[in-house]
PDB file of N, CA and C in Angstrom:
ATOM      1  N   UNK A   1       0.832  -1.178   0.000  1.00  0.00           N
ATOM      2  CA  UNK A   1       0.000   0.000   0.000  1.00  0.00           C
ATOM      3  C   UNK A   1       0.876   1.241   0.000  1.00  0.00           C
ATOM      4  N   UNK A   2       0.799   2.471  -0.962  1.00  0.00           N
ATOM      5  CA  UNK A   2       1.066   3.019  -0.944  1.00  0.00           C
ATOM      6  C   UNK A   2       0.984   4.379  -0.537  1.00  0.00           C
ATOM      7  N   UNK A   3       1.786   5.338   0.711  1.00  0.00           N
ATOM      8  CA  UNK A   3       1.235   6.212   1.751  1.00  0.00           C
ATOM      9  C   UNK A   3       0.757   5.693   2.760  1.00  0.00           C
ATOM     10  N   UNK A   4       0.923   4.579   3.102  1.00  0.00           N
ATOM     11  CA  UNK A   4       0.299   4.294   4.517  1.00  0.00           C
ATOM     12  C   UNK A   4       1.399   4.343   5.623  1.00  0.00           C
ATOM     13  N   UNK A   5       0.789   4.648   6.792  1.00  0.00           N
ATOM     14  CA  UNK A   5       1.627   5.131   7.881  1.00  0.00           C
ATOM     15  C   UNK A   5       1.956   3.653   8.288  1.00  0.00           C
ATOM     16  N   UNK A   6       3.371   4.081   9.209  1.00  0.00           N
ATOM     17  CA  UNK A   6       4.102   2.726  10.135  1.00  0.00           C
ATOM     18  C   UNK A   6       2.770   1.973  10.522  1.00  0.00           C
ATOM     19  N   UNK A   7       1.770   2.312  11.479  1.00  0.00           N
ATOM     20  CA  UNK A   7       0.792   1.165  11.265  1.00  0.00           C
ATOM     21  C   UNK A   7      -0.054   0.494  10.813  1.00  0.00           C
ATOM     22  N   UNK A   8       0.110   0.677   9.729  1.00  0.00           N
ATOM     23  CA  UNK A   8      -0.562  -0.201   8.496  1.00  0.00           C
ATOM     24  C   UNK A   8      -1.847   0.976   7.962  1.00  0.00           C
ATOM     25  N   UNK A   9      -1.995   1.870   8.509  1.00  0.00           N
ATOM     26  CA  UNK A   9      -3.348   2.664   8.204  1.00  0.00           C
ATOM     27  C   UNK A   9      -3.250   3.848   7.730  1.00  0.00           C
ATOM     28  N   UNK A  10      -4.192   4.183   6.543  1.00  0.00           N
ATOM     29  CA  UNK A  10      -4.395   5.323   5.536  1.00  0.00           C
ATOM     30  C   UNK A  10      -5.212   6.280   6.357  1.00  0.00           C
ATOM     31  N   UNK A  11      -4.466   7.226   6.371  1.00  0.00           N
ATOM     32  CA  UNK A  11      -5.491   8.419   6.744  1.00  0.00           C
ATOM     33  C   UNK A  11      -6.657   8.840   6.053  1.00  0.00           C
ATOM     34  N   UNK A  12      -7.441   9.040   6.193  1.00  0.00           N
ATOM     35  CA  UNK A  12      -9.123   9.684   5.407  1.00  0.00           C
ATOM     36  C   UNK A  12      -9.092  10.975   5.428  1.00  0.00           C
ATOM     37  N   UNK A  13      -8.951  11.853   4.041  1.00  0.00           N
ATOM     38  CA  UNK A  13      -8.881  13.224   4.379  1.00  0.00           C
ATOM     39  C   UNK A  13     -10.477  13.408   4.559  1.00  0.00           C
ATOM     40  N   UNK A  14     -10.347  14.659   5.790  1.00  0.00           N
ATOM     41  CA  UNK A  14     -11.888  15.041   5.586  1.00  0.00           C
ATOM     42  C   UNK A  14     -12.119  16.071   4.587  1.00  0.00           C
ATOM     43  N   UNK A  15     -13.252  16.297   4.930  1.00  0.00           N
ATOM     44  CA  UNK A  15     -13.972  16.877   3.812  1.00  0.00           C
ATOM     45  C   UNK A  15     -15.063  17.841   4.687  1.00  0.00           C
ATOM     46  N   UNK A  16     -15.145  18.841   4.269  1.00  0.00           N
ATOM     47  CA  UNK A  16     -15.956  19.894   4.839  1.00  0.00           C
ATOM     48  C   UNK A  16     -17.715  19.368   4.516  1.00  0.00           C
ATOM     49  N   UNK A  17     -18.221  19.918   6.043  1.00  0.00           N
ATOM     50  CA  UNK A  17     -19.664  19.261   5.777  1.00  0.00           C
ATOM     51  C   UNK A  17     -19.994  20.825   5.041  1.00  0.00           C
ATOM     52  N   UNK A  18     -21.268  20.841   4.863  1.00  0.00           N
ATOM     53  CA  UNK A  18     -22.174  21.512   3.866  1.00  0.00           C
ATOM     54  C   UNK A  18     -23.428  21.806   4.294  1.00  0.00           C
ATOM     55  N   UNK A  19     -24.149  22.768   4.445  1.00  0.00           N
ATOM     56  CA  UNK A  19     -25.514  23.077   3.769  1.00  0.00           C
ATOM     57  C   UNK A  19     -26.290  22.777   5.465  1.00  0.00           C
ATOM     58  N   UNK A  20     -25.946  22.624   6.442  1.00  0.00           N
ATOM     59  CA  UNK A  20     -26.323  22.267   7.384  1.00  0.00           C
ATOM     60  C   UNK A  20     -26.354  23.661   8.542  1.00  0.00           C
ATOM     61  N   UNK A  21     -27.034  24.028   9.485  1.00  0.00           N
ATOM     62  CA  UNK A  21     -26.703  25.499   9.962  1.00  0.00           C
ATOM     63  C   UNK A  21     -25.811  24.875  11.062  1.00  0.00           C
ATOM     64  N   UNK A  22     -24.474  25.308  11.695  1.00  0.00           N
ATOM     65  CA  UNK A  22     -24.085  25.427  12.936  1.00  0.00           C
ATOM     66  C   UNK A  22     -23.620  23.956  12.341  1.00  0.00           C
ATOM     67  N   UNK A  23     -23.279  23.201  11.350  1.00  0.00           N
ATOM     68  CA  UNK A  23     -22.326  21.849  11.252  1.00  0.00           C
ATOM     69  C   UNK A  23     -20.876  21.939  11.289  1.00  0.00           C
ATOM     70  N   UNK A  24     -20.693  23.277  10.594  1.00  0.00           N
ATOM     71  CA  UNK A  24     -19.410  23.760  10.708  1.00  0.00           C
ATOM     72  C   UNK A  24     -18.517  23.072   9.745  1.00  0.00           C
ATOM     73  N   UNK A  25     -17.208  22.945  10.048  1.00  0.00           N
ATOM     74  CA  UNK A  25     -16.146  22.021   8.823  1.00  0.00           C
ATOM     75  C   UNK A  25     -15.338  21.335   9.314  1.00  0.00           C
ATOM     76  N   UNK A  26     -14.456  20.684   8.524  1.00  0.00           N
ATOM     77  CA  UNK A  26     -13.544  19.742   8.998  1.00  0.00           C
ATOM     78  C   UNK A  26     -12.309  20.354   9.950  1.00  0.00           C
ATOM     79  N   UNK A  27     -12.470  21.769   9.915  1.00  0.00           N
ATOM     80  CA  UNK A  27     -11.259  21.842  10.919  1.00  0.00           C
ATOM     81  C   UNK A  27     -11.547  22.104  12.251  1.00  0.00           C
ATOM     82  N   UNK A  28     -13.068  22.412  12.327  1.00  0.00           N
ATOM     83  CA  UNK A  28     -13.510  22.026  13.749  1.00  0.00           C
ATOM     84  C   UNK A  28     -13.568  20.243  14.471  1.00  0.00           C
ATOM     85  N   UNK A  29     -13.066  19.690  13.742  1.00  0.00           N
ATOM     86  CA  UNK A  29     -12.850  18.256  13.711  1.00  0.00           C
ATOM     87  C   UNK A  29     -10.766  17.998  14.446  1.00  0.00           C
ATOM     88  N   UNK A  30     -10.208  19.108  13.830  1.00  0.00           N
ATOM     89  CA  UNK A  30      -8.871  18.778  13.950  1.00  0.00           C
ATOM     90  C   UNK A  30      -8.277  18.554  14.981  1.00  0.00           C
ATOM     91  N   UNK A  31      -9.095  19.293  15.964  1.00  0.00           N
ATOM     92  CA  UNK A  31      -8.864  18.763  17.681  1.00  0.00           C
ATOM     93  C   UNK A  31      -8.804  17.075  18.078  1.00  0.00           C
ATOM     94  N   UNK A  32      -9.364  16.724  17.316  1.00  0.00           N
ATOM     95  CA  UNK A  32      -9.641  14.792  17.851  1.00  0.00           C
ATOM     96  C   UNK A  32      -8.929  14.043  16.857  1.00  0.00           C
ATOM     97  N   UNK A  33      -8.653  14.429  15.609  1.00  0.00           N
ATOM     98  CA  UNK A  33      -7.630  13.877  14.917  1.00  0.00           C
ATOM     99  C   UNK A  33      -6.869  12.804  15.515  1.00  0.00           C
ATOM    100  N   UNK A  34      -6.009  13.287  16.471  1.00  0.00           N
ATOM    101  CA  UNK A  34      -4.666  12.589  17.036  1.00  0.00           C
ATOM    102  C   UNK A  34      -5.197  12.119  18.093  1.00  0.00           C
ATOM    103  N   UNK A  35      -6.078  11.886  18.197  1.00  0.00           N
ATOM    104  CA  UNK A  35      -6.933  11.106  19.855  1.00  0.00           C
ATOM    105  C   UNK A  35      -6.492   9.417  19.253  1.00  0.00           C
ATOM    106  N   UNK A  36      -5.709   8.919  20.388  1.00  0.00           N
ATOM    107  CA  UNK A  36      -5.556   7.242  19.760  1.00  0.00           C
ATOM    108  C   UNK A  36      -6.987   6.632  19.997  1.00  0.00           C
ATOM    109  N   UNK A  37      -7.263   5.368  19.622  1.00  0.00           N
ATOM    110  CA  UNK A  37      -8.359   4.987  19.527  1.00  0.00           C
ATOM    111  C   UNK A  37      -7.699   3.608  19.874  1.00  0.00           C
ATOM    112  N   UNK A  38      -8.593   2.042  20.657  1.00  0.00           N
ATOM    113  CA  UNK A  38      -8.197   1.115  20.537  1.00  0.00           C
ATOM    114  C   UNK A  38      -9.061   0.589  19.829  1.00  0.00           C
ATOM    115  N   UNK A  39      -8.813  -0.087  18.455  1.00  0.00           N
ATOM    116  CA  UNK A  39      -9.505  -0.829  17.420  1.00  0.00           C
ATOM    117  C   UNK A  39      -9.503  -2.654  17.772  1.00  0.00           C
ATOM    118  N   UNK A  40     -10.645  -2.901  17.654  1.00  0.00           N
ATOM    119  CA  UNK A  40     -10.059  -4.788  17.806  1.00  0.00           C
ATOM    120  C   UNK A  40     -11.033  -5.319  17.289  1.00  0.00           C
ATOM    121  N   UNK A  41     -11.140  -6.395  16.963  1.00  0.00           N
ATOM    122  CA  UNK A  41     -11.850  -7.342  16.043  1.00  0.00           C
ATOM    123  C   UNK A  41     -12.199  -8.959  16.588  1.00  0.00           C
ATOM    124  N   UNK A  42     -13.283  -8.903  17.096  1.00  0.00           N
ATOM    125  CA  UNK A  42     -13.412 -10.234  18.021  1.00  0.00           C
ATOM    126  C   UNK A  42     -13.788 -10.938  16.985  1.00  0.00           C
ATOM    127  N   UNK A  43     -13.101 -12.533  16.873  1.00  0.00           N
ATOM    128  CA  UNK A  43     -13.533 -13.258  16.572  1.00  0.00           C
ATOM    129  C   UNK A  43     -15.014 -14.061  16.725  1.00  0.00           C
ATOM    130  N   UNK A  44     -14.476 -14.344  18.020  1.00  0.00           N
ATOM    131  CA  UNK A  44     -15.900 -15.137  18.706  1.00  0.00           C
ATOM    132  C   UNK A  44     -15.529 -15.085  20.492  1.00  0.00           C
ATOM    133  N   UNK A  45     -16.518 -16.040  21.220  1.00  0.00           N
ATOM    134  CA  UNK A  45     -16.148 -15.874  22.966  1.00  0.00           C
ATOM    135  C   UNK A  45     -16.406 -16.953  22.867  1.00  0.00           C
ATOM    136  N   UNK A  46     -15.672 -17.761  24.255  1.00  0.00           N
ATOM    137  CA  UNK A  46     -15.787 -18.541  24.964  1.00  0.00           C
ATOM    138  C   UNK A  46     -15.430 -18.367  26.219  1.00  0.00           C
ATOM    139  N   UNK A  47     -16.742 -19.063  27.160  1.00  0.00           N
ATOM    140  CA  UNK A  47     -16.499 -19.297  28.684  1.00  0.00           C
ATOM    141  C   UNK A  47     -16.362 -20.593  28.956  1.00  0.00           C
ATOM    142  N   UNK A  48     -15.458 -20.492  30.101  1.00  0.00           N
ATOM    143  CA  UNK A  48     -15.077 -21.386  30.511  1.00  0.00           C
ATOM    144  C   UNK A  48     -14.804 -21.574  32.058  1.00  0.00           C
ATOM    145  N   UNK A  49     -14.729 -22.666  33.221  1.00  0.00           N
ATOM    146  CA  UNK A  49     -14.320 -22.552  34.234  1.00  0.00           C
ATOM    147  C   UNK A  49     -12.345 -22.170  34.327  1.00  0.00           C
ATOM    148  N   UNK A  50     -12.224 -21.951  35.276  1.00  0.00           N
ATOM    149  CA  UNK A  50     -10.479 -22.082  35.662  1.00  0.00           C
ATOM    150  C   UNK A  50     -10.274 -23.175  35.318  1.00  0.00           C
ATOM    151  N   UNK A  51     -10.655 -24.049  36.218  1.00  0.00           N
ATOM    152  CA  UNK A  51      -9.905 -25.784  35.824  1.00  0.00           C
ATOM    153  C   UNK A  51     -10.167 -26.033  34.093  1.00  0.00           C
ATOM    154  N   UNK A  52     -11.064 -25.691  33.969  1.00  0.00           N
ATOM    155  CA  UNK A  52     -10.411 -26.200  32.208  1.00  0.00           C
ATOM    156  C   UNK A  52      -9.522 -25.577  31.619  1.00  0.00           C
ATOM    157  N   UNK A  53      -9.394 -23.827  31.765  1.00  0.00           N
ATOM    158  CA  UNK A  53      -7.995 -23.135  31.250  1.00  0.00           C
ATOM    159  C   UNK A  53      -6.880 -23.535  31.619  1.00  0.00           C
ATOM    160  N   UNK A  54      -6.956 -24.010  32.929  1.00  0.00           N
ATOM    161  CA  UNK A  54      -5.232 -24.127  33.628  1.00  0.00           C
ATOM    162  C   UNK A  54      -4.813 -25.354  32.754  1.00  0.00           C
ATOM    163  N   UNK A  55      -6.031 -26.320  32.263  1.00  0.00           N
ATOM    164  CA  UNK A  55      -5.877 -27.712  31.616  1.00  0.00           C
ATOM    165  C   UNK A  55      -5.372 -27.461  30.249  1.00  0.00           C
ATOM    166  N   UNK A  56      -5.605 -26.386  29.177  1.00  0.00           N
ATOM    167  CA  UNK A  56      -5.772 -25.773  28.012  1.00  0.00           C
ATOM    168  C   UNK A  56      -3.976 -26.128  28.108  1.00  0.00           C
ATOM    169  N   UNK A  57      -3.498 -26.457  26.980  1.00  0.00           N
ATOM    170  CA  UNK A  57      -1.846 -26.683  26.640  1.00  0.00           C
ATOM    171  C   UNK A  57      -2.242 -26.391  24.977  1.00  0.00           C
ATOM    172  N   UNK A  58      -0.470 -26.549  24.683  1.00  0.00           N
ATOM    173  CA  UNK A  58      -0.140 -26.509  23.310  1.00  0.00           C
ATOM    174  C   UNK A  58      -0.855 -27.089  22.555  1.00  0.00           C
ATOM    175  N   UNK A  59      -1.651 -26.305  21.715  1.00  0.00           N
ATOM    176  CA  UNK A  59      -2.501 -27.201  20.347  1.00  0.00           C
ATOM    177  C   UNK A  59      -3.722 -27.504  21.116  1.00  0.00           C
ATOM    178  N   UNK A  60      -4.124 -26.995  22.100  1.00  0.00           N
ATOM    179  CA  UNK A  60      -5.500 -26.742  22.740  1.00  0.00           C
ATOM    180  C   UNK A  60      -6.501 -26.064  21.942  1.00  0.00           C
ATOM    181  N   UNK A  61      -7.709 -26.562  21.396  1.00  0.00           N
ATOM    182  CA  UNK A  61      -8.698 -25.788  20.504  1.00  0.00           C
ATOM    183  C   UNK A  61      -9.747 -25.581  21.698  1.00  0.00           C
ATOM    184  N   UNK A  62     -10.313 -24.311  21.584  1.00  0.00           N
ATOM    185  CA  UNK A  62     -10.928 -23.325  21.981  1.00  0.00           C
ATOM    186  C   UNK A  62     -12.063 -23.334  21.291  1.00  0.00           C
ATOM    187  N   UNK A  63     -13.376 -23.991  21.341  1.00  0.00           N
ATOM    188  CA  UNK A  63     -14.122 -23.507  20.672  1.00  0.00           C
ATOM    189  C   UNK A  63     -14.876 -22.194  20.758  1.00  0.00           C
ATOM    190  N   UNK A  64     -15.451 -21.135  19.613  1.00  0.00           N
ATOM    191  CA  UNK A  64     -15.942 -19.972  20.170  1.00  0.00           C
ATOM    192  C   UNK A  64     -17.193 -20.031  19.597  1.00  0.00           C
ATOM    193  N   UNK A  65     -18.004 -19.006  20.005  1.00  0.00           N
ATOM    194  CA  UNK A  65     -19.810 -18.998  19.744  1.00  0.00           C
ATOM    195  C   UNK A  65     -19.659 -18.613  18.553  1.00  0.00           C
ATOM    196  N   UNK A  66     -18.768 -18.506  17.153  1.00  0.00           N
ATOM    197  CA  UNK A  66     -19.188 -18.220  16.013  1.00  0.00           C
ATOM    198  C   UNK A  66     -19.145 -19.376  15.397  1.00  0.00           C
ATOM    199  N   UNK A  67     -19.865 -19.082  13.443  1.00  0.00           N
ATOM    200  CA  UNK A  67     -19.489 -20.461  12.905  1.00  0.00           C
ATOM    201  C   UNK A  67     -18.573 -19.461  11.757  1.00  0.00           C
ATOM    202  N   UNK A  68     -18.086 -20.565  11.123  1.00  0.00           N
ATOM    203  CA  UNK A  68     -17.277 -20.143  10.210  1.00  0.00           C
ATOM    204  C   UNK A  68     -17.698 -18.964   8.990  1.00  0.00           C
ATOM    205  N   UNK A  69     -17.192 -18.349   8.292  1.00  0.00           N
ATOM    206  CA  UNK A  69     -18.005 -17.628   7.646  1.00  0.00           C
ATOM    207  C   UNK A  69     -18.609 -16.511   8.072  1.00  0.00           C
ATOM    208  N   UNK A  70     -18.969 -16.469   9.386  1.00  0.00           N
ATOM    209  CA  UNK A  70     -20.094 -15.463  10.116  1.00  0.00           C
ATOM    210  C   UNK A  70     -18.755 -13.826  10.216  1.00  0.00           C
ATOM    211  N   UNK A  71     -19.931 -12.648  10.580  1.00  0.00           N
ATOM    212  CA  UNK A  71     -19.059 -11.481  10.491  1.00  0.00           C
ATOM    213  C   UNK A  71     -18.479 -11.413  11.859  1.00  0.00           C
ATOM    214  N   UNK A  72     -17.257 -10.763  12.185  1.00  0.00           N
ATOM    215  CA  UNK A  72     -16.955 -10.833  13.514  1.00  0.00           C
ATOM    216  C   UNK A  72     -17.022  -9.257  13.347  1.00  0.00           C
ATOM    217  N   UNK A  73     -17.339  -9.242  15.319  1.00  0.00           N
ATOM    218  CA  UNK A  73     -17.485  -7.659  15.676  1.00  0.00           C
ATOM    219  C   UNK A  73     -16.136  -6.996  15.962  1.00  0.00           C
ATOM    220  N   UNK A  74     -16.484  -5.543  15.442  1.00  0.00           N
ATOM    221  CA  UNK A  74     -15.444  -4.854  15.236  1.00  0.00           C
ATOM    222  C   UNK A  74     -15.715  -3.583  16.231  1.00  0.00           C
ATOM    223  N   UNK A  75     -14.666  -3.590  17.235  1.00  0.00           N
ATOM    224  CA  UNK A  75     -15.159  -2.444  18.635  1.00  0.00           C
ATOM    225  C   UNK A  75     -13.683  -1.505  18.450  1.00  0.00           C
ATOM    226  N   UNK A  76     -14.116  -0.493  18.844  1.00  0.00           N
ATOM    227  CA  UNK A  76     -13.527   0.927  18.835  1.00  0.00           C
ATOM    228  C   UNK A  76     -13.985   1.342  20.432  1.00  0.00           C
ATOM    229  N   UNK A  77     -12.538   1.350  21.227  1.00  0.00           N
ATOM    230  CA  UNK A  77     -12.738   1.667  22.427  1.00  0.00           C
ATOM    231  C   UNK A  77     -13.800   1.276  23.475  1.00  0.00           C
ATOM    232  N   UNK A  78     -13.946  -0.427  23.349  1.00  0.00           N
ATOM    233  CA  UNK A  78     -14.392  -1.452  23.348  1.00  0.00           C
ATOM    234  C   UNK A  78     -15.862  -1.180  23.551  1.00  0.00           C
ATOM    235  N   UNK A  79     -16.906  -0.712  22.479  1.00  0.00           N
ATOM    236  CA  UNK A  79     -17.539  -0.259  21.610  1.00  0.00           C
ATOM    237  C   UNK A  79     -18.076  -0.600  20.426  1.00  0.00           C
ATOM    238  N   UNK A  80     -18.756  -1.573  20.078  1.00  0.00           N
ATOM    239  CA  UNK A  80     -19.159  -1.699  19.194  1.00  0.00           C
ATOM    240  C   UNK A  80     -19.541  -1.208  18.041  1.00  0.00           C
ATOM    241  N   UNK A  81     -18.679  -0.793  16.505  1.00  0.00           N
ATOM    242  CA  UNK A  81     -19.482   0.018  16.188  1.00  0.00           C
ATOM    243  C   UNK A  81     -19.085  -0.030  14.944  1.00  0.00           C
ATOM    244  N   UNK A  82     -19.092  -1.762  14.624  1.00  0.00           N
ATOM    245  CA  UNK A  82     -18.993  -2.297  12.743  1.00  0.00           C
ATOM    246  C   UNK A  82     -19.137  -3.943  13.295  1.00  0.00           C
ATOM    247  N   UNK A  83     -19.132  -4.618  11.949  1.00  0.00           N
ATOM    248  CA  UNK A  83     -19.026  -5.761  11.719  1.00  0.00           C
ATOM    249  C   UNK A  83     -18.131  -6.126  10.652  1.00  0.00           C
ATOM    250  N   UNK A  84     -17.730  -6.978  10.485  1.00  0.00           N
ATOM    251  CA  UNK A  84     -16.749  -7.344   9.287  1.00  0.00           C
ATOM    252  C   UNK A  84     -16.712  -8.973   8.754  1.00  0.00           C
ATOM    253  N   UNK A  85     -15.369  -8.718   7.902  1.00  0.00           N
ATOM    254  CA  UNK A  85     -14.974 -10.240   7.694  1.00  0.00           C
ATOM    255  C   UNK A  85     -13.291 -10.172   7.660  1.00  0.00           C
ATOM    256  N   UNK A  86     -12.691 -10.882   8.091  1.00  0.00           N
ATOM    257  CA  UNK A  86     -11.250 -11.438   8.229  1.00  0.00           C
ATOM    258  C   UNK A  86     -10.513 -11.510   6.880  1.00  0.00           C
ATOM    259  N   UNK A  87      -9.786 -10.547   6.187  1.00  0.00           N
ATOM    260  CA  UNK A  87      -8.936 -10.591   5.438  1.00  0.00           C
ATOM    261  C   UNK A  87      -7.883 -10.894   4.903  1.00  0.00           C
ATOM    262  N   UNK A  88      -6.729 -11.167   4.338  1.00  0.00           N
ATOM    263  CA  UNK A  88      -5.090 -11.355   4.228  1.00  0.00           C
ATOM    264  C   UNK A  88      -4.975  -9.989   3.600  1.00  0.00           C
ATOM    265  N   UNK A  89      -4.213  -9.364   4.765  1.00  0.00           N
ATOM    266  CA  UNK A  89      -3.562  -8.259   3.839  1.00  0.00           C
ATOM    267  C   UNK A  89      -2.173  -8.073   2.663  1.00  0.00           C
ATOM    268  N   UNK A  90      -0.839  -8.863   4.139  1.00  0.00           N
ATOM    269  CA  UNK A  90      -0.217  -9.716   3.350  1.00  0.00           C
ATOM    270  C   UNK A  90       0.081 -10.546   3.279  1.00  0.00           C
ATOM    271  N   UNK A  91       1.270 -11.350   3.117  1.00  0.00           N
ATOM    272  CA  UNK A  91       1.294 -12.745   3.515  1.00  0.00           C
ATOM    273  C   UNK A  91       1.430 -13.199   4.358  1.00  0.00           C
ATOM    274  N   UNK A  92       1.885 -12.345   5.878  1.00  0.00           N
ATOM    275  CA  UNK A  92       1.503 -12.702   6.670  1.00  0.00           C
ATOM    276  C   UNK A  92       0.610 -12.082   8.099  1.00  0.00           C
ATOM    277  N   UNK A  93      -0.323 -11.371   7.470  1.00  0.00           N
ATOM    278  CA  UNK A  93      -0.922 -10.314   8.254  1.00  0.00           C
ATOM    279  C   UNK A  93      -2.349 -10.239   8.169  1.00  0.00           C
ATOM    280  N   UNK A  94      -3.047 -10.192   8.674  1.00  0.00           N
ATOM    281  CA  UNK A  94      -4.633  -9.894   9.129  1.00  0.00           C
ATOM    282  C   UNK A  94      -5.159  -8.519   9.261  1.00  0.00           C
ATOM    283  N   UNK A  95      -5.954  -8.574   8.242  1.00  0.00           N
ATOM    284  CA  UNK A  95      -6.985  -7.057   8.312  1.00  0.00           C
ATOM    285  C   UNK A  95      -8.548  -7.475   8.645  1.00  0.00           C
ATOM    286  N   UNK A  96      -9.536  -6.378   8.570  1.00  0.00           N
ATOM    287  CA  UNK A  96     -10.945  -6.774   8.978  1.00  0.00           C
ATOM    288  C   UNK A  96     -11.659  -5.786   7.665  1.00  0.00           C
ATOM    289  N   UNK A  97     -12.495  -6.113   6.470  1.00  0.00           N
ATOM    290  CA  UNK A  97     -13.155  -5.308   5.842  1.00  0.00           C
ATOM    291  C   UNK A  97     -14.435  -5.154   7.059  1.00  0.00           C
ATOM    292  N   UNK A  98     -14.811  -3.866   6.641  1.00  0.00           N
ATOM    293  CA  UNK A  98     -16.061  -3.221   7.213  1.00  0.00           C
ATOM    294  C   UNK A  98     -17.160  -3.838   6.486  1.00  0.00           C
ATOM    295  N   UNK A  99     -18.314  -4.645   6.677  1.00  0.00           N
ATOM    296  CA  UNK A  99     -19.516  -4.933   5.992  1.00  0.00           C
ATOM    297  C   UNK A  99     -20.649  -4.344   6.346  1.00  0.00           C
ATOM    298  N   UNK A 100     -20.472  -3.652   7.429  1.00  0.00           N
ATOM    299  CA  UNK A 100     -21.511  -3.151   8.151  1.00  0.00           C
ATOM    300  C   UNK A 100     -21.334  -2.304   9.281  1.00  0.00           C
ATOM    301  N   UNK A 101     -22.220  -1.365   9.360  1.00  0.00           N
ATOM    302  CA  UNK A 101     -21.572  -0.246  10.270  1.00  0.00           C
ATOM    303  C   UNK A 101     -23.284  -0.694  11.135  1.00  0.00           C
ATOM    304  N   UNK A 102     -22.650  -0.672  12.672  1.00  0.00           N
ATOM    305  CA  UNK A 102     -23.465  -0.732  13.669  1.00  0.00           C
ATOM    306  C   UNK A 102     -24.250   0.377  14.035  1.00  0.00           C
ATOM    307  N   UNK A 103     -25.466   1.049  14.184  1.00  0.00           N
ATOM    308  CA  UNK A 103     -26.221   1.677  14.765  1.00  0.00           C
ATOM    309  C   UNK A 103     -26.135   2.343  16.176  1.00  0.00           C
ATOM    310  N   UNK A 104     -25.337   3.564  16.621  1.00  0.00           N
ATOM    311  CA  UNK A 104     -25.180   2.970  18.021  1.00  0.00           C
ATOM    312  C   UNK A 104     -26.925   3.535  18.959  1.00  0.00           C
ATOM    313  N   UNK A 105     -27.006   2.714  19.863  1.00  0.00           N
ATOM    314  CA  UNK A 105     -28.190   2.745  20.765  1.00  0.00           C
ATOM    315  C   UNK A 105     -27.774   4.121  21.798  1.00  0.00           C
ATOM    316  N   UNK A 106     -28.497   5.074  21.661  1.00  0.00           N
ATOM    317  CA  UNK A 106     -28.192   6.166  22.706  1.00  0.00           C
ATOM    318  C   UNK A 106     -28.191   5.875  24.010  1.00  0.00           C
ATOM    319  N   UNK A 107     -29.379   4.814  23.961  1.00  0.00           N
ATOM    320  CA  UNK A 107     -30.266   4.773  25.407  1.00  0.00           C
ATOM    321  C   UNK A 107     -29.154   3.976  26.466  1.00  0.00           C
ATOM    322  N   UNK A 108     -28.210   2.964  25.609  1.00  0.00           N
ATOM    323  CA  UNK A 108     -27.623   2.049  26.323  1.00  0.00           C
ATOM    324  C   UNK A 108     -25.945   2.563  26.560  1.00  0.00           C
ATOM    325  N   UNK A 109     -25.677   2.725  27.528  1.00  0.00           N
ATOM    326  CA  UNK A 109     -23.994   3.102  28.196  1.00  0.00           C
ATOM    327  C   UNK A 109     -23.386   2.159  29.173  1.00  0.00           C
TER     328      UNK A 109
END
């Protein structure tokens, strides 16, 4: 990829909103720019007691509540707020396409 920063990610230039009263523009945005964010991409979960983890060794399979194929959730400041699917970026690296952008619920914090 070409222009992408040390961690693998392209910046999105913004773009000035429009036509809206009091929306203002992208450089009222420039303050949060550089705010880090923690991005992660759950596969699936599993629970389990202690005594079965402490039991868990090398080449231990884990089953998780997804099936194969299915989108895994994608949280932003552990946050829900996409879905995806599991990529090869390169040959030996893992990305997540976006398939779906989550709704967020106001009501729920």
């Amino acid at each position: 990829m070409s222009g992408s920063s040390e961690d693998g990610f392209e910046p999105v230039p913004a773009t000035e909103t429009q036509g809206t009263p009091g929306s203002g523009t992208h450089r009222d945005l420039d303050a949060v720019y550089d705010i880090p964010v923690q991005v992660s991409a759950v596969l699936g979960r599993a629970t389990m007691q202690v005594s079965q983890l402490l039991k868990l060794g090398r080449g231990a399979v884990v089953e998780l509540d997804r099936k194969l194929g299915e989108a895994v959730d994608i949280y932003v400041n552990n946050r829900l707020v996409a879905r995806g699917e599991v990529v090869m970026v390169d040959d030996n690296r893992l990305g997540v396409t976006m398939t779906e952008i989550v709704k967020a619920d106001r009501g729920s914090n």
